[in-house]
Protein backbone atom coordinates (compact mmCIF):
# COMPACT_ATOMS: atom_id res chain seq x y z
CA UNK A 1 0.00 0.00 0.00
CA UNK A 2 1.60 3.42 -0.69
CA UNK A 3 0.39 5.19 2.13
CA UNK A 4 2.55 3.11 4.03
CA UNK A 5 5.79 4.92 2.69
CA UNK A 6 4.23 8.47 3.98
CA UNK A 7 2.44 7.01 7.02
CA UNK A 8 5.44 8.33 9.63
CA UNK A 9 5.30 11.65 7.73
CA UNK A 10 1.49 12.45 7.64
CA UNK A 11 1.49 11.59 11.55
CA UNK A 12 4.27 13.58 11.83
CA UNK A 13 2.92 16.57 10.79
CA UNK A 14 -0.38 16.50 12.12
CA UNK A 15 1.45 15.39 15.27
CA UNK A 16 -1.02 12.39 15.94
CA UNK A 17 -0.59 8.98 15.22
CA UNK A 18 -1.76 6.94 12.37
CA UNK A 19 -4.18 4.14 13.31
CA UNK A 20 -5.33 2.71 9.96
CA UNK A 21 -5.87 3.92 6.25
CA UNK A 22 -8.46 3.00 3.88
CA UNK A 23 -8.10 3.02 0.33
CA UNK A 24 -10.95 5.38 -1.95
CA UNK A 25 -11.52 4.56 -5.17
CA UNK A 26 -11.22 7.53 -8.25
CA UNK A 27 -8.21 8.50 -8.66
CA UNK A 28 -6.57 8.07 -12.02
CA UNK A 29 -2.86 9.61 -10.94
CA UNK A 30 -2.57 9.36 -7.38
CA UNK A 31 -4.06 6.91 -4.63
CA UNK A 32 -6.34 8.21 -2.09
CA UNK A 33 -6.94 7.06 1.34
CA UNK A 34 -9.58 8.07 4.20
CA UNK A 35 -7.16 8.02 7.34
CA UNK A 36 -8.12 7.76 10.79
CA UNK A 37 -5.64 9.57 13.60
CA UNK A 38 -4.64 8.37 17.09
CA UNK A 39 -6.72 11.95 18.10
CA UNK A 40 -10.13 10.95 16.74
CA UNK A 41 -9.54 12.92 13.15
CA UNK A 42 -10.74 11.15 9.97
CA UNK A 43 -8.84 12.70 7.18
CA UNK A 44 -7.91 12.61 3.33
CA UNK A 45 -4.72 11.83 2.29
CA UNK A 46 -3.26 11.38 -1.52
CA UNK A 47 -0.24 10.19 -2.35
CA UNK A 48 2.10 9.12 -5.26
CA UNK A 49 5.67 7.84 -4.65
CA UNK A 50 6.50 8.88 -8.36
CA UNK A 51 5.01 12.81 -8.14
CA UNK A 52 6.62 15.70 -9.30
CA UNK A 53 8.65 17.22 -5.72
CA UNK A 54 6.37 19.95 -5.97
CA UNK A 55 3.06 18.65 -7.12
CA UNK A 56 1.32 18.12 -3.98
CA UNK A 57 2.76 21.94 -2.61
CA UNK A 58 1.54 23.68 -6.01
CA UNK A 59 -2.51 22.06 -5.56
CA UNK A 60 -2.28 23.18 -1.79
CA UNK A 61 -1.54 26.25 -2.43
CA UNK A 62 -4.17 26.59 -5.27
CA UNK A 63 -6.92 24.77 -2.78
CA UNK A 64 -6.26 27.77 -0.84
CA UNK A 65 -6.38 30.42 -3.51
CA UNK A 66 -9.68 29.38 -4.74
CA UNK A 67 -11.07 29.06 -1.14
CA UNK A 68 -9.94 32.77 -0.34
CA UNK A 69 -13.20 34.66 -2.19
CA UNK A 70 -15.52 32.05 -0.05
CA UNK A 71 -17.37 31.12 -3.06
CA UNK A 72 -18.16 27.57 -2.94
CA UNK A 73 -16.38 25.07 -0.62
CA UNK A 74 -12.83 24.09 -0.85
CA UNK A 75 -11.34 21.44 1.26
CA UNK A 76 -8.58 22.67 4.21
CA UNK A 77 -5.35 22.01 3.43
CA UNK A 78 -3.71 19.95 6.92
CA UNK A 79 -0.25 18.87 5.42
CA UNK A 80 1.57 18.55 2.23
CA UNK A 81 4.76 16.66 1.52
CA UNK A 82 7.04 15.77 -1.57
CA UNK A 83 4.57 12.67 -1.62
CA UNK A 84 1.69 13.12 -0.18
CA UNK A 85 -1.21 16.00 0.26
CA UNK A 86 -3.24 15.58 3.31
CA UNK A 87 -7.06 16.81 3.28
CA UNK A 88 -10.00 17.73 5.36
CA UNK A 89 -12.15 15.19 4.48
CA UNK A 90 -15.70 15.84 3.01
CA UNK A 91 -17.98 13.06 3.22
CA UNK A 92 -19.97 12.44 0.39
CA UNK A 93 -23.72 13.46 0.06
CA UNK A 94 -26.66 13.76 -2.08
CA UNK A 95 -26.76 17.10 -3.91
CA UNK A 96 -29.26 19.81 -2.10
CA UNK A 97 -32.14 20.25 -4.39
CA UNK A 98 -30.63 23.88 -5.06
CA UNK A 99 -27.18 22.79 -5.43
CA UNK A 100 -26.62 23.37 -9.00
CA UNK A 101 -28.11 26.83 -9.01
CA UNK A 102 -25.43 27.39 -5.88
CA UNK A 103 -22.79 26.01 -8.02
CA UNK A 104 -23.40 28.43 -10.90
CA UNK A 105 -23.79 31.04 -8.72
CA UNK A 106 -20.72 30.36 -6.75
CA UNK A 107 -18.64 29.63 -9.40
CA UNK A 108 -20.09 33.38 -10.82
CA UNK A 109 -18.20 35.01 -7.84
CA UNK A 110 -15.15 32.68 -8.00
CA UNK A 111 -14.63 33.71 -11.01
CA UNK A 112 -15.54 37.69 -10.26
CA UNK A 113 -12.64 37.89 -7.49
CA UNK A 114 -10.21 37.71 -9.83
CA UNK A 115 -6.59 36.86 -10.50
CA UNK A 116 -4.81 39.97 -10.11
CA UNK A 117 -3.45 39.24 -14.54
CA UNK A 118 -3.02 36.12 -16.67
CA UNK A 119 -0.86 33.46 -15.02
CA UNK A 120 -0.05 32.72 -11.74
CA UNK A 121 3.28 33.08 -9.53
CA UNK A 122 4.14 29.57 -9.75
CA UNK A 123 4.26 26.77 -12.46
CA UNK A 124 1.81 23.77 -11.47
CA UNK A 125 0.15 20.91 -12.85
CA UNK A 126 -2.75 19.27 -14.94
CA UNK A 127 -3.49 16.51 -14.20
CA UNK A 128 0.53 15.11 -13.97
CA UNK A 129 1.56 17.23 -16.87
CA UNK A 130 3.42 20.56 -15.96
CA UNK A 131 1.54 24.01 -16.86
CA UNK A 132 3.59 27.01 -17.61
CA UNK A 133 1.77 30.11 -15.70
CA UNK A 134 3.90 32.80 -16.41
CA UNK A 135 2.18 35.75 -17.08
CA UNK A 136 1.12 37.94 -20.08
CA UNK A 137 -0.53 41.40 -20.76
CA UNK A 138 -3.34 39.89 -22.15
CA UNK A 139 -5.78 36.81 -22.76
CA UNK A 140 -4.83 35.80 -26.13
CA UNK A 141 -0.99 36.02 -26.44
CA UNK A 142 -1.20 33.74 -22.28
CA UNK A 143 -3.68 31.22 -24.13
CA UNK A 144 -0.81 30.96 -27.34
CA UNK A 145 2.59 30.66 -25.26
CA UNK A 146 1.52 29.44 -22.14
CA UNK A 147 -1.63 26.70 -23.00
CA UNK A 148 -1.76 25.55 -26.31
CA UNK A 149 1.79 26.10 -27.50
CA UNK A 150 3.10 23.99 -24.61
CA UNK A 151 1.27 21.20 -25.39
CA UNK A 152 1.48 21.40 -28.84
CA UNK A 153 5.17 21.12 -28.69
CA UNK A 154 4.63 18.59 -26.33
CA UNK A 155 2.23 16.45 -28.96
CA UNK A 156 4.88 16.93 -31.55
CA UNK A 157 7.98 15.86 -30.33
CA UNK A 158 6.12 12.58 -29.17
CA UNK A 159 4.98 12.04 -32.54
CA UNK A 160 0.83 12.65 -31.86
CA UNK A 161 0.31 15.30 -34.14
CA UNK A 162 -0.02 15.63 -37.73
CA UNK A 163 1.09 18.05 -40.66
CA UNK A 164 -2.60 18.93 -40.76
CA UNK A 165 -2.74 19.43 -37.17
CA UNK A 166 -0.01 21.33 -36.87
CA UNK A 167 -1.18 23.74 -40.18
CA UNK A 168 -4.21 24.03 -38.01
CA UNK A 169 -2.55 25.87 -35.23
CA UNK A 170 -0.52 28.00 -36.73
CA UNK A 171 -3.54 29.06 -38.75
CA UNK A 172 -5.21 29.58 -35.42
CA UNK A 173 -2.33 31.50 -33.84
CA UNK A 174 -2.14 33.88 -36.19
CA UNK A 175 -5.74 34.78 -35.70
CA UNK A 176 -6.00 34.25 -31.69
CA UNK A 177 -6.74 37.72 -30.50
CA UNK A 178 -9.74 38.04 -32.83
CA UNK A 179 -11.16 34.81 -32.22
CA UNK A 180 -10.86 35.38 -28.53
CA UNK A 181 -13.81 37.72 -27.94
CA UNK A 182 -13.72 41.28 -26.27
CA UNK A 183 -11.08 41.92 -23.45
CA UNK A 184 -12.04 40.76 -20.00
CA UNK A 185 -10.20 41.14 -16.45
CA UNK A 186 -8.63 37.91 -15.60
CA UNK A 187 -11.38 35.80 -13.53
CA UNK A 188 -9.89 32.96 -10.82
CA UNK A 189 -9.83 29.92 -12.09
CA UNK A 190 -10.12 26.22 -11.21
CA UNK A 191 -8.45 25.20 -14.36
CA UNK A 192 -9.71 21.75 -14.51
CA UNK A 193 -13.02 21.95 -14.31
CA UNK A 194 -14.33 18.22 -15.27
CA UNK A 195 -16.89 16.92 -13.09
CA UNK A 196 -15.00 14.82 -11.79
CA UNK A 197 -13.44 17.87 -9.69
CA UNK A 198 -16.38 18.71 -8.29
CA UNK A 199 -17.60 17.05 -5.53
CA UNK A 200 -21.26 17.34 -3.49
CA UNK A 201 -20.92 16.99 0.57
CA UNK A 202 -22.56 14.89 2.85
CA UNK A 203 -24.83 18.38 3.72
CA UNK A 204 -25.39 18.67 -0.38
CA UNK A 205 -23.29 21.03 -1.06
CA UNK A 206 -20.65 21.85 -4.27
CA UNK A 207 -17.28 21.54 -3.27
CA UNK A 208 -14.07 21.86 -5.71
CA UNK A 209 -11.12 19.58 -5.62
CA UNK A 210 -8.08 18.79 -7.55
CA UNK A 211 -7.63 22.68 -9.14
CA UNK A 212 -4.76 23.55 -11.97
CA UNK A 213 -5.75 27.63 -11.19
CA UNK A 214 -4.37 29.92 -12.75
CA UNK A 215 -5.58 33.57 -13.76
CA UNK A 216 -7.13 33.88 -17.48
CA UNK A 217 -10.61 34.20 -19.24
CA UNK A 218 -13.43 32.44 -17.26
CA UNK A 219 -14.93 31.21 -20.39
CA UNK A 220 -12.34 28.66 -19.76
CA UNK A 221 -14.20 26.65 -17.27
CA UNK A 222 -17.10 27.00 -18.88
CA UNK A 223 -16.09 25.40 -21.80
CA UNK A 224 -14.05 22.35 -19.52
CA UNK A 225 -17.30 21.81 -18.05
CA UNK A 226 -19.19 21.66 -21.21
CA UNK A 227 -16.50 19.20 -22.81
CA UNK A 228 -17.31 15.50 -21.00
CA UNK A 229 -20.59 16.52 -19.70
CA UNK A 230 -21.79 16.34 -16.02
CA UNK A 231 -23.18 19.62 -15.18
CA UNK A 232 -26.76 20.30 -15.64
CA UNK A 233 -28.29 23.36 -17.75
CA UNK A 234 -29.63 25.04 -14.46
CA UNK A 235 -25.21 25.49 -13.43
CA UNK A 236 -24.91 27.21 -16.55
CA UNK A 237 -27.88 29.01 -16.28
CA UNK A 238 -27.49 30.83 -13.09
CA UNK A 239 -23.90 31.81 -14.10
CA UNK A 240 -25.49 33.11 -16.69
CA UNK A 241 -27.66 35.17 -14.40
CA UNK A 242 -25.28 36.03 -11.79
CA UNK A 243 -22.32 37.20 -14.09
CA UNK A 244 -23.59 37.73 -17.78
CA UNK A 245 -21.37 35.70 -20.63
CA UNK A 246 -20.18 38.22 -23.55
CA UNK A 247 -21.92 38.14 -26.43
CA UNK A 248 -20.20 34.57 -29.14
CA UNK A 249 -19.45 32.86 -26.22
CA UNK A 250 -20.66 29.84 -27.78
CA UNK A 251 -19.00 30.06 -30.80
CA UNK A 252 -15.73 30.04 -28.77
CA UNK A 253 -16.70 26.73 -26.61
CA UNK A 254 -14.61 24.85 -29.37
CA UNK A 255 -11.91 27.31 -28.99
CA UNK A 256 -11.03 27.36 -25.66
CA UNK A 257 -11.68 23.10 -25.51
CA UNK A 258 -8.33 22.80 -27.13
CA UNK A 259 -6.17 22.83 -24.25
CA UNK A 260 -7.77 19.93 -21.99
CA UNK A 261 -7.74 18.19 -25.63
CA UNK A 262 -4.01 18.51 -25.80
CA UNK A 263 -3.66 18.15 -22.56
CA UNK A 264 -5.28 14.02 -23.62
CA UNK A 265 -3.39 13.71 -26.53
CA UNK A 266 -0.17 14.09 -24.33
């Protein structure tokens, strides 16, 4: 069992015993574990003997940027190590029979907040790839270099992608910033917004787990969300509400789906 090479360390620094560690089920890159302490606590722990050294540091820290606005619920961060993250842990629930209107309109003010510009102060990670958050002035030139560009590259030297393909995006490059839609502040964002990030508590809640965040257009999301399903029309619809979409922002659905595509190819 892998939590048995960070069991020492997780009691360690929640300075309480380990008593026993169950494994969860879900996780396609790291193995999860409901852990129970000498002290009573019942706690989440993930872990992954192969992770990047600072994997598990760069999703705390994002956990914690998206819980600052106190949109929708974000689990606390206890501990983090080179190989493990440990979690408060949210015990699953039905959803309340308003939760996807709450999600919507959470995830409305999440993105409102803001990000301060496009990027974020650290590199982090998609899923186990590495994303490249350096900043940019704007929206379109961030989404070239620092998204698709990457992972482009990334596609090509392993062979994945095509003359075609790769005639596509320069094609696309060269007409980014008016495909892109009118300028918008950089919104906060999750960054991997599949539905398989977001979780419902035991109280029926939304809650949002394993983020990539990063500053840049919220249409982002949006369009993550739309792109394996598993978020009904009433989310979208009181986003809609609470923070008005500009006007094409379904025409650019397709556009900003690329990345997470790439990000599968690779």
């Amino acid at each position: 069992m892998a939590f048995e090479l960070v069991r020492a360390e997780v009691g360690q620094a929640l300075r309480s015993e380990v008593l026993d560690a169950y494994a969860l089920g879900g996780g396609d890159i790291n193995e999860a574990y409901r852990v129970r302490l000498a002290d009573g606590r019942q706690i989440f722990v993930k872990t992954n003997a192969a992770a990047p050294p600072t994997m598990f540091a760069r999703e705390a820290e994002g956990l914690v940027w998206l819980a600052e606005p106190g949109a929708l619920r974000v689990p606390d961060v206890l501990a983090v190590g080179e190989r493990y993250l440990a979690l408060e842990l949210v015990s699953a629930g039905a959803p309340a029979l308003d939760h996807d209107e709450r999600f919507g309109r959470g995830l409305a003010v999440l993105h409102r907040f803001g990000a301060g510009g496009f990027g974020w102060p650290r590199d982090n990670f998609i899923g186990s790839l590495p994303q490249d958050n350096r900043t940019e002035d704007d929206w379109p030139t961030f989404y070239a270099r620092r998204r698709l560009e990457p992972q482009l590259r990334m596609a090509i030297d392993a062979g994945h992608a095509s003359a075609s393909m790769k005639r596509g995006f320069r094609a696309l490059f060269s007409r980014l910033p008016e495909l892109a839609g009118s300028d918008e502040p950089a919104a906060r964002l999750h960054g991997d917004l599949w539905a398989g990030n977001h979780h419902t508590a035991s109280n029926g809640e939304p809650v949002l787990i394993d983020p990539a965040v990063y500053g840049g257009h919220r249409e982002i999301d949006l369009a993550m969300m739309r792109l394996f399903g598993g978020f009904s029309s009433r989310v979208f619809a009181a986003y809609g509400e609470a923070h008005p979409l500009a006007a094409g922002h379904e025409e650019r659905v397709a556009l900003w789906q690329l990345y997470p595509l790439l990000v599968h190819v690779n």
